[in-house]
Protein backbone atom coordinates (compact mmCIF):
# COMPACT_ATOMS: atom_id res chain seq x y z
CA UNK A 1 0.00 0.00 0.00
CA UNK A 2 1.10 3.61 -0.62
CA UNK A 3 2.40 5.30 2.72
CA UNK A 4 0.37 8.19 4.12
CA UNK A 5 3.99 10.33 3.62
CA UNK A 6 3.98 9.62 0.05
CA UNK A 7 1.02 10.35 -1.05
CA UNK A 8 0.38 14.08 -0.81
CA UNK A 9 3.72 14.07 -2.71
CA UNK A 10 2.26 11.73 -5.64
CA UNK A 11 -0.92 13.66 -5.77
CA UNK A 12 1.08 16.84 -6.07
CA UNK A 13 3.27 15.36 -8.79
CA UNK A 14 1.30 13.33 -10.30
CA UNK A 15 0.14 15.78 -13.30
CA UNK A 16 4.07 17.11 -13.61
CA UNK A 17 5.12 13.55 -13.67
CA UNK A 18 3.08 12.42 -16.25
CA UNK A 19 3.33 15.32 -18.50
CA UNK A 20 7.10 14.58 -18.42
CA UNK A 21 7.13 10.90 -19.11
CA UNK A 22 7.45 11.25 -22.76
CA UNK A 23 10.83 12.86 -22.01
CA UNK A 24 11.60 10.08 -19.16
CA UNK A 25 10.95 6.89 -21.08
CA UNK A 26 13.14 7.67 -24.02
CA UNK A 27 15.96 8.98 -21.67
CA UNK A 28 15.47 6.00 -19.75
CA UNK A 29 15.89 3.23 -22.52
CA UNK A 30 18.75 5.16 -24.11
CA UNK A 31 20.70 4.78 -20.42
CA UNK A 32 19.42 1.63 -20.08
CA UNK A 33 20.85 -0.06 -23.32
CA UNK A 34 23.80 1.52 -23.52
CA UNK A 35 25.02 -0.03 -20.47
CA UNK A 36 23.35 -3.61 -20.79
CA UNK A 37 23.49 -3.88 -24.62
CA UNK A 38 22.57 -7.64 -24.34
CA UNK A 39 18.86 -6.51 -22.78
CA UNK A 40 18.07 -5.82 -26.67
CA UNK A 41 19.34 -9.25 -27.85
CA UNK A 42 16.23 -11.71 -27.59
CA UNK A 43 13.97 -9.51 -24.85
CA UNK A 44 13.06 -5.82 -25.77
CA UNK A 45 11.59 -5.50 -29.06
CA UNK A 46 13.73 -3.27 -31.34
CA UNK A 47 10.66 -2.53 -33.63
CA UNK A 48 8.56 -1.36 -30.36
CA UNK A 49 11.76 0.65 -29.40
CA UNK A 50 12.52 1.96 -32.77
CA UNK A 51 8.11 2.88 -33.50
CA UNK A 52 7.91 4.53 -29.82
CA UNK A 53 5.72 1.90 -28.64
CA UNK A 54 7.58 0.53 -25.91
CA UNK A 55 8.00 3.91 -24.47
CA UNK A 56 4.33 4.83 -24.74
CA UNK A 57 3.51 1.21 -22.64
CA UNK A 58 6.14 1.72 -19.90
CA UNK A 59 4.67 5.54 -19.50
CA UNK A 60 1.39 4.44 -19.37
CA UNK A 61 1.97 1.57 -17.24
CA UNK A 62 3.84 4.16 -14.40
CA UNK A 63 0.92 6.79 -14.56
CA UNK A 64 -1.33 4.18 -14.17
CA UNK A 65 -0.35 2.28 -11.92
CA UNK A 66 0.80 5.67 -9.80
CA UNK A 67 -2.98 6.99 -10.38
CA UNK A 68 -4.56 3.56 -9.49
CA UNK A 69 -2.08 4.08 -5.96
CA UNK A 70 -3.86 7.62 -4.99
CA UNK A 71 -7.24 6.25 -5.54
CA UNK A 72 -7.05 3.21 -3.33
CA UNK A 73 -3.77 3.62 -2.01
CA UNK A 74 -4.26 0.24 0.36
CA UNK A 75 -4.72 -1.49 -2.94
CA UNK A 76 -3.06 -2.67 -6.17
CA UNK A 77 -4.70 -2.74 -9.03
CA UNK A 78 -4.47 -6.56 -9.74
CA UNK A 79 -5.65 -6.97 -13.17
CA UNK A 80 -3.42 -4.13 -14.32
CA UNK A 81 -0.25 -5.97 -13.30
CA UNK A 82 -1.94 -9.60 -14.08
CA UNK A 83 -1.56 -8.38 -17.44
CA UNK A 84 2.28 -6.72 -16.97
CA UNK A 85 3.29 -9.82 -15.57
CA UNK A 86 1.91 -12.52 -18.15
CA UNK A 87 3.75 -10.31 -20.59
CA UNK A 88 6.66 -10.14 -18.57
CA UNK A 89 6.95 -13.92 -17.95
CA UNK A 90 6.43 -14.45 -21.46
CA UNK A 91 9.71 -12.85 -22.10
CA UNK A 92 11.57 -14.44 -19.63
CA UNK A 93 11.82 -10.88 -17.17
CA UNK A 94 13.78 -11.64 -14.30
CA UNK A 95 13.85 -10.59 -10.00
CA UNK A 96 17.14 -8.78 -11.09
CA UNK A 97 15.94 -6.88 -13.97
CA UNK A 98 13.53 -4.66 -11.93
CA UNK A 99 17.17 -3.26 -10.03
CA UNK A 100 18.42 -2.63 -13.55
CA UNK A 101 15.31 -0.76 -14.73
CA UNK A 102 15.33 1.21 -11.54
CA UNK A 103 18.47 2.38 -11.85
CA UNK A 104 18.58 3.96 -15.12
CA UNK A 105 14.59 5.06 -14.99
CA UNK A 106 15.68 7.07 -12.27
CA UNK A 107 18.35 8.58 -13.47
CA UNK A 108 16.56 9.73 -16.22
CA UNK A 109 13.48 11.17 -13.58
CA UNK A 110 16.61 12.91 -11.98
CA UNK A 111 18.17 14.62 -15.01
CA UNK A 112 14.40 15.38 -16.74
CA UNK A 113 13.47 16.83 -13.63
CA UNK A 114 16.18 18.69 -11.98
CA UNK A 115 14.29 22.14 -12.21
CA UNK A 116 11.97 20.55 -9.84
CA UNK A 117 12.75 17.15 -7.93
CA UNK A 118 13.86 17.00 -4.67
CA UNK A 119 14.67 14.65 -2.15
CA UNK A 120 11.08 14.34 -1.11
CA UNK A 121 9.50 13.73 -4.44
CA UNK A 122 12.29 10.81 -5.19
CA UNK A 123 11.82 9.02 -1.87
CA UNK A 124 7.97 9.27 -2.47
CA UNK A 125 8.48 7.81 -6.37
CA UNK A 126 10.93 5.51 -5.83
CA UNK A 127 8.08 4.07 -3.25
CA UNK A 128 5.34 3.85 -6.44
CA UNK A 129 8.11 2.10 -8.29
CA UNK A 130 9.19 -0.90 -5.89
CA UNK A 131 5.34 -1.13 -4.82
CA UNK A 132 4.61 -1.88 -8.12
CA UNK A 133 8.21 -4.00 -8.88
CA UNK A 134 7.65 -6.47 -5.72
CA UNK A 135 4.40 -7.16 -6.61
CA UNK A 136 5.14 -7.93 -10.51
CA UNK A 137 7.80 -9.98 -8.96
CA UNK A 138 5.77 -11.92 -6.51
CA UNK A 139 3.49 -12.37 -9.29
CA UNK A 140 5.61 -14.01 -12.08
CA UNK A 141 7.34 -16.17 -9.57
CA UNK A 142 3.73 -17.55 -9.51
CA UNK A 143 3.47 -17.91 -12.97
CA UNK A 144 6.52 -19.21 -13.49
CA UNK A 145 6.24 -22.14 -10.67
CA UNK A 146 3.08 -23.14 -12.72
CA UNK A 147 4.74 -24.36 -15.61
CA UNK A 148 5.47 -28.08 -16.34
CA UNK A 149 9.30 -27.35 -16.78
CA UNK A 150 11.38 -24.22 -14.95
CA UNK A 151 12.70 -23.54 -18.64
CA UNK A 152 12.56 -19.93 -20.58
CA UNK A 153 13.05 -21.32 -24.23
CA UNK A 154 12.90 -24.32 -25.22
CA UNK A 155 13.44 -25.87 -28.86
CA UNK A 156 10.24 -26.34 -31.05
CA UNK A 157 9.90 -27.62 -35.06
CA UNK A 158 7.54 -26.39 -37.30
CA UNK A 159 5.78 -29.45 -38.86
CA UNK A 160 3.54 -27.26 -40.99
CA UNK A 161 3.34 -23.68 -42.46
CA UNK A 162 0.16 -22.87 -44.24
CA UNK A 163 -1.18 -19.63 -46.07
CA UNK A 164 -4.07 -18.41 -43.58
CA UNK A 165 -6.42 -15.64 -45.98
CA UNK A 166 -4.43 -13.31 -47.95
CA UNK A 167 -2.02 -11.84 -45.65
CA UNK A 168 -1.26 -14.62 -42.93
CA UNK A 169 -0.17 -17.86 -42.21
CA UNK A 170 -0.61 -20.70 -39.69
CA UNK A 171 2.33 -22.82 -37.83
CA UNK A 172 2.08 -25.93 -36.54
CA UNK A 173 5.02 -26.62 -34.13
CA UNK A 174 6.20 -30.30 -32.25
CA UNK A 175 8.39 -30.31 -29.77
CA UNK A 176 11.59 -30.80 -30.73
CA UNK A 177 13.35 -32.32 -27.22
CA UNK A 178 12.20 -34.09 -24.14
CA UNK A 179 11.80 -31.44 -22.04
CA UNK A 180 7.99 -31.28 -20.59
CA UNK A 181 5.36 -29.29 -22.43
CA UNK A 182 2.78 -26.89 -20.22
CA UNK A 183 -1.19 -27.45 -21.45
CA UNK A 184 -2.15 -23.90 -22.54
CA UNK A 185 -5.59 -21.99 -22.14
CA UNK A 186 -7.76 -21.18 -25.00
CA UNK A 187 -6.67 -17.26 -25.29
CA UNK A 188 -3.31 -17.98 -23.94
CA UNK A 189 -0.14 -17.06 -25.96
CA UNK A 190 3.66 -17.77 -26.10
CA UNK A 191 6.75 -16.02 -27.48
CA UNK A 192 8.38 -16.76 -30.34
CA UNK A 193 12.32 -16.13 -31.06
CA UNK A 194 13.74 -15.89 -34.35
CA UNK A 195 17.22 -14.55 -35.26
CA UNK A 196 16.83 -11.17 -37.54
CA UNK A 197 18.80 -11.27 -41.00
CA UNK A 198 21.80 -8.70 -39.21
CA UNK A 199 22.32 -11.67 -36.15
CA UNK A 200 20.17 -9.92 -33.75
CA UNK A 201 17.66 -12.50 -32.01
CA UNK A 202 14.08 -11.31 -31.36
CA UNK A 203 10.82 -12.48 -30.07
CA UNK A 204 7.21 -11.71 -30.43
CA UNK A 205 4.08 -13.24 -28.86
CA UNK A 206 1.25 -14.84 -30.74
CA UNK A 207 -1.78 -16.51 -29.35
CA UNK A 208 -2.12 -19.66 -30.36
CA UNK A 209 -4.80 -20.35 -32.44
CA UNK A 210 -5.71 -24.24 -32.71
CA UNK A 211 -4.96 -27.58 -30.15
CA UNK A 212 -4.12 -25.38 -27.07
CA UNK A 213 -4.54 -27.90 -24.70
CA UNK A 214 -2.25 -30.44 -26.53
CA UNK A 215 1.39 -31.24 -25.46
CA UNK A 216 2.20 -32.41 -28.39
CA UNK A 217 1.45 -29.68 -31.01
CA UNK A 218 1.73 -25.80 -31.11
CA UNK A 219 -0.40 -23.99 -33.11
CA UNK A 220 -0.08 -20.38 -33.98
CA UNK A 221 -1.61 -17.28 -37.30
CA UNK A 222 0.48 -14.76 -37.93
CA UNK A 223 0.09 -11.68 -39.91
CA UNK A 224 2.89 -11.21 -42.65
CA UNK A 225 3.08 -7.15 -42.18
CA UNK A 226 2.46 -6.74 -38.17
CA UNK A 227 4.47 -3.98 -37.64
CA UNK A 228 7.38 -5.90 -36.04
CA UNK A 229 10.45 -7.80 -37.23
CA UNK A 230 9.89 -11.16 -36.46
CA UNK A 231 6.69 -12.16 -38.79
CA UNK A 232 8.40 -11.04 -41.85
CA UNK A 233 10.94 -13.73 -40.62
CA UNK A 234 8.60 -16.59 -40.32
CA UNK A 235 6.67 -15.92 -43.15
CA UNK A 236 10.30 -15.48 -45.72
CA UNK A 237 12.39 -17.28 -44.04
CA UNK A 238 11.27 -20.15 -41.48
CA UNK A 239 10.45 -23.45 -43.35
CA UNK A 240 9.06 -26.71 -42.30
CA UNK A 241 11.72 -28.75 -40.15
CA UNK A 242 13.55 -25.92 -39.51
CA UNK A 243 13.49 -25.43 -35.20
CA UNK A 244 12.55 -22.17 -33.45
CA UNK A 245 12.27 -21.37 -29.60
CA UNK A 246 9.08 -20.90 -28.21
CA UNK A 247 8.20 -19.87 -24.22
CA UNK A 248 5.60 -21.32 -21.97
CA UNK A 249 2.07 -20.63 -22.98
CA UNK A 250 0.84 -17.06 -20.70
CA UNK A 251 -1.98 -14.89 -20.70
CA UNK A 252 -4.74 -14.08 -18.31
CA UNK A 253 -7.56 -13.38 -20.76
CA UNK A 254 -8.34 -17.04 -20.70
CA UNK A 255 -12.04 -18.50 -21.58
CA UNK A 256 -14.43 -18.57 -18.54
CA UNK A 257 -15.92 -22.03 -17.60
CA UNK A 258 -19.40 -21.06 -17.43
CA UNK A 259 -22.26 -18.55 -18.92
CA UNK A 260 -23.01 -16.61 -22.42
CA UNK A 261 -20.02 -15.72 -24.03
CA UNK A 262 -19.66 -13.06 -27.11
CA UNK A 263 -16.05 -12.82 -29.09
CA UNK A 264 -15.93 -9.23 -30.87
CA UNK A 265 -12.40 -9.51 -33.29
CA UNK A 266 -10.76 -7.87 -35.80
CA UNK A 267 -8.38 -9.18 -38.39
CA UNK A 268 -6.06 -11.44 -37.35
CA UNK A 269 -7.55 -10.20 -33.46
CA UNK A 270 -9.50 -13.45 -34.31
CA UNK A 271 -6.81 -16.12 -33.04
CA UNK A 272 -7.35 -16.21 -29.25
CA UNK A 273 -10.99 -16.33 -29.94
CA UNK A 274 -10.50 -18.65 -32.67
CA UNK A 275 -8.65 -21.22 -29.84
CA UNK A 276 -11.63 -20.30 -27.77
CA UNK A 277 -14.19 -21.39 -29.80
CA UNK A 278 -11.89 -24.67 -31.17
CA UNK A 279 -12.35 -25.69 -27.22
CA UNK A 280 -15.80 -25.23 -27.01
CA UNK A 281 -16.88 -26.96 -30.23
CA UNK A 282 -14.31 -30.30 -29.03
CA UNK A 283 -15.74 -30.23 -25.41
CA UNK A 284 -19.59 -29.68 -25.95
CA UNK A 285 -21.88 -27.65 -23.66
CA UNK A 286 -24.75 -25.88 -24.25
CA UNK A 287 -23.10 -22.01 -24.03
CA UNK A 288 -24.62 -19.62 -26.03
CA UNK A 289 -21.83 -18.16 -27.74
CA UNK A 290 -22.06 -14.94 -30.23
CA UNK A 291 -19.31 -14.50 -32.64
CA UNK A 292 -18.89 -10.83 -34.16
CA UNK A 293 -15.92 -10.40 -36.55
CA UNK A 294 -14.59 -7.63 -38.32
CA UNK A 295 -12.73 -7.85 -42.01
CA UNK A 296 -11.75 -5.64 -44.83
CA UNK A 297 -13.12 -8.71 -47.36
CA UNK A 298 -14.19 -12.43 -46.98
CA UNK A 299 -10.93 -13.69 -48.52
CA UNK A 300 -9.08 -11.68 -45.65
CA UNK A 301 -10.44 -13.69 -42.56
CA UNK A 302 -7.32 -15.64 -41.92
CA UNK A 303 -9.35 -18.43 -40.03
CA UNK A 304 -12.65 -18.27 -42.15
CA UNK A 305 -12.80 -22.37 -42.17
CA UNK A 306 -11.79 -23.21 -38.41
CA UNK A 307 -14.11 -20.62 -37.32
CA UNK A 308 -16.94 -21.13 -39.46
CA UNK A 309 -17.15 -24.87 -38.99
CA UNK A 310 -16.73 -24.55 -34.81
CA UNK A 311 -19.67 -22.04 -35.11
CA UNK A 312 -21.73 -24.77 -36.58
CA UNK A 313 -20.19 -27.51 -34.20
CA UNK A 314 -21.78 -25.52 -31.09
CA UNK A 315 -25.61 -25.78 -30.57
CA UNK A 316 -27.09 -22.56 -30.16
CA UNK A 317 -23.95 -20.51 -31.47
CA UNK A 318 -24.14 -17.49 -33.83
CA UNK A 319 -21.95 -15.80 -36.25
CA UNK A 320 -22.12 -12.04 -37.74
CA UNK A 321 -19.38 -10.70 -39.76
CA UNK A 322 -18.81 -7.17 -40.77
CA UNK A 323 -16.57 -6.57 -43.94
CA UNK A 324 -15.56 -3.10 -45.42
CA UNK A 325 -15.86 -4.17 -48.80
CA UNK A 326 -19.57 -5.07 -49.18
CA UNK A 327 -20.28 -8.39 -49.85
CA UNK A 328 -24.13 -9.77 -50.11
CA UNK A 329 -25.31 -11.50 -46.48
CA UNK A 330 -22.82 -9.47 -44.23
CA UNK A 331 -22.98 -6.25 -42.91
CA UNK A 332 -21.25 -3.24 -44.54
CA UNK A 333 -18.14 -1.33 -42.80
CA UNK A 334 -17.12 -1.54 -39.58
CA UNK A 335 -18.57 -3.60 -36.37
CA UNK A 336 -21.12 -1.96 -34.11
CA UNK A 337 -23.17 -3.11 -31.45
CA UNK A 338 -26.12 -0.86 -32.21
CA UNK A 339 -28.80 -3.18 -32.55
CA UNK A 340 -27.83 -6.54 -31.85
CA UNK A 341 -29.54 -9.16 -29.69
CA UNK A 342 -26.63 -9.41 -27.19
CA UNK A 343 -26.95 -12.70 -24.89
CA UNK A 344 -27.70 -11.71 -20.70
CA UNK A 345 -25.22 -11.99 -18.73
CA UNK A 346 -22.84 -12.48 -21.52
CA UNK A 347 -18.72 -11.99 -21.20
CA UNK A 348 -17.30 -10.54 -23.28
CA UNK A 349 -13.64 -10.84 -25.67
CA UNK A 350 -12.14 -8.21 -27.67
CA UNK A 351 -9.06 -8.79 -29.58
CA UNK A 352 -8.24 -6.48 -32.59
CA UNK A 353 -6.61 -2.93 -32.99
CA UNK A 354 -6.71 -0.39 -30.73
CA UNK A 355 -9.28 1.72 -32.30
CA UNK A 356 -11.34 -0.82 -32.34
CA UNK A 357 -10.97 -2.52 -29.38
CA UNK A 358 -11.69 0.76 -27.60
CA UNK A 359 -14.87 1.40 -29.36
CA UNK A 360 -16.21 -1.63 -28.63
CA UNK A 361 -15.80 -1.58 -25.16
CA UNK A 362 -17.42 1.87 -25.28
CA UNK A 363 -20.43 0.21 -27.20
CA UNK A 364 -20.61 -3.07 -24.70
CA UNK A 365 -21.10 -0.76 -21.87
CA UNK A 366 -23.29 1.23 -22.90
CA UNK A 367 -25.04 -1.73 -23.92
CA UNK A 368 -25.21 -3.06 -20.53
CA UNK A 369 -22.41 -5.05 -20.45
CA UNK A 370 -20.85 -4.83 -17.10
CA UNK A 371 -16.82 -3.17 -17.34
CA UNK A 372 -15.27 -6.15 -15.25
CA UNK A 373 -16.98 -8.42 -17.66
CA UNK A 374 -15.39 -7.04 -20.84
CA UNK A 375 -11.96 -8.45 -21.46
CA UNK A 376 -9.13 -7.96 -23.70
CA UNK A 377 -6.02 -8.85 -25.46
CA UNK A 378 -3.72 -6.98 -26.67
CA UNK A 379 -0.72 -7.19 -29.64
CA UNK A 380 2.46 -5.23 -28.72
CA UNK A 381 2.86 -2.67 -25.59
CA UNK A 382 -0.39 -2.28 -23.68
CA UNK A 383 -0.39 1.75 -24.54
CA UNK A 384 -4.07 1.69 -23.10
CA UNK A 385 -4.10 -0.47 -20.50
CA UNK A 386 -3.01 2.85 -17.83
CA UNK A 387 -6.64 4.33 -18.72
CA UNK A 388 -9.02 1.43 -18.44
CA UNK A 389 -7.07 0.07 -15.06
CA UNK A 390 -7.43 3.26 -13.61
């Protein structure tokens, strides 16, 4: 909890703080890999450094976490950093990285802020920053006792590459040693790690689409043009039999076990609903499940065929799909709510862009869909995640 000393000072700060961060967080990272080079070498993702993202998520993720702290300062917010640390885990982030970060974060708070910072306003900080360090900590060490092997990477070969659409393409991974494979969640995701074309090893998360609960098989979509630099590499230069390291599966948006569901997705958003629905169709039950999916044409929908056919392997289940170039029996343009006969009690999973995921939410609540029953995953740095935890 945030001490009664400390938090006048964050209040008072707060605004200054945060209006500064965009200064901080590129200061920071610049400290930071200068002295540990290696920290860009299969962990930080040069494409999220290089586009601003990264910065964006780690200022968002202090001012929201800081904000959360002066509204309840005797609590955490918990699904905040359940998300933080499923990433973080995913990436292998380690107890003695969170020293590192601190170090060089605050020498960066010090020299952006040396008009104004005192000895007061550091002491009060540095207290946001280990609140919120020691309980990511605490929290991976879960995550990572939960695993069936106390490995990071581990060696994986792709058995099958197909074209998924007209812009993606879907893996299908084996294990490629003995060493014990975790059962994923439907919605769960791992990291991939590649070595870049100039040496430089990088990984990306993708959730897998197909099989998650199999120990034997790893399936994961990918978009060819995502933005980042490892897709490009799967998609040119990976080929069947060819081995690539893959984490543990992670991620707390994770299909609930009971009750109406509805998946809202965009483009290739559709994959951790696409696992979802996979489940449900191979398990039975009578959910009633809505499916709402977003494309720029039919021949687009990387998953059109797994989807289509669990949707029709589920009593009771529904499909709508919204595609910007019209197409007779689909809606027209983007997805909205307005209108639709949206199950009671439903939960609901976005996955998609950011301008999209956003105005969906907006739509389910004001549709009467309950905030804490809205959930989300994201691609990249969480950039939002500061506003809707706080």
């Amino acid at each position: 909890m945030l001490s009664e000393k400390s938090r006048p000072v964050i209040v008072a700060t707060l605004p200054l703080v945060g209006s500064r961060l965009g200064a901080i967080t590129p200061n920071f990272y610049g400290r930071m890999f200068a002295a540990h080079p290696e920290l860009l070498d299969g962990l930080f993702s040069r494409a999220n450094q290089n586009n601003g993202e990264q910065q964006k998520a780690l200022a968002g993720s202090i001012a929201g976490f800081a904000s959360a702290l002066v509204a309840n300062p005797d609590m955490v917010p918990e699904t905040m950093l359940s998300r933080i640390a499923h990433k973080h885990t995913a990436l292998g982030i380690t107890e003695d990285q969170y020293g590192i970060v601190y170090k060089h974060l605050f020498e960066a708070i010090a020299e952006e802020l040396s008009d104004v910072i005192t000895a007061e306003i550091a002491e009060a900080w540095t207290e946001v920053y280990w609140l919120m360090a020691n309980a990511l900590i605490k929290i991976e060490k879960g995550l990572y006792a939960q695993q069936a092997n106390d490995k990071m990477w581990m060696p994986w070969t792709v058995i099958g590459k197909t074209p998924a659409g007209t812009d993606a393409m879907t893996f299908v991974l084996a294990p490629a040693d003995d060493t014990p494979v975790t059962a994923a969640r439907p919605g769960q995701f791992v990291s991939v790690k590649v070595a870049l074309p100039d040496g430089l090893l990088q990984c990306r998360q993708y959730s897998l689409s197909a099989d998650v609960e199999s120990t034997t098989r790893r399936v994961f979509t990918t978009k060819r043009d995502d933005g980042g630099e490892v897709s490009p590499v799967l998609h040119n230069n990976v080929k069947v039999g060819d081995v690539v390291e893959l984490s543990n599966p992670y991620g707390d948006v994770t299909l609930d076990g009971e009750g109406p569901v509805v998946f809202a997705t965009a483009g290739i958003g559709c994959t951790p609903s696409a696992s979802a629905l996979r489940s449900l169709a191979s398990t039975g039950g009578d959910r009633e499940v809505l499916v709402l999916h977003a494309e720029k044409n039919l021949a687009a929908w990387a998953l059109r065929e797994q989807m289509t056919a669990d949707v029709d392997a589920i009593d009771g289940a529904r499909l709508q799909l919204w595609l910007e170039e019209p197409t007779a029996g689909f809606h027209r343009g983007f997805m909205s709510l307005e209108g639709l006969d949206l199950p009671e009690n439903a939960s609901m999973y976005v996955c998609g862009p950011l301008p999209f995921m956003k105005a969906i939410r907006n739509q389910a609540i004001d549709a009467g869909i309950p905030s804490t029953k809205i959930h989300y995953e994201v691609f990249g740095p969480d950039v939002w995640l500061a506003g809707t935890a706080a």
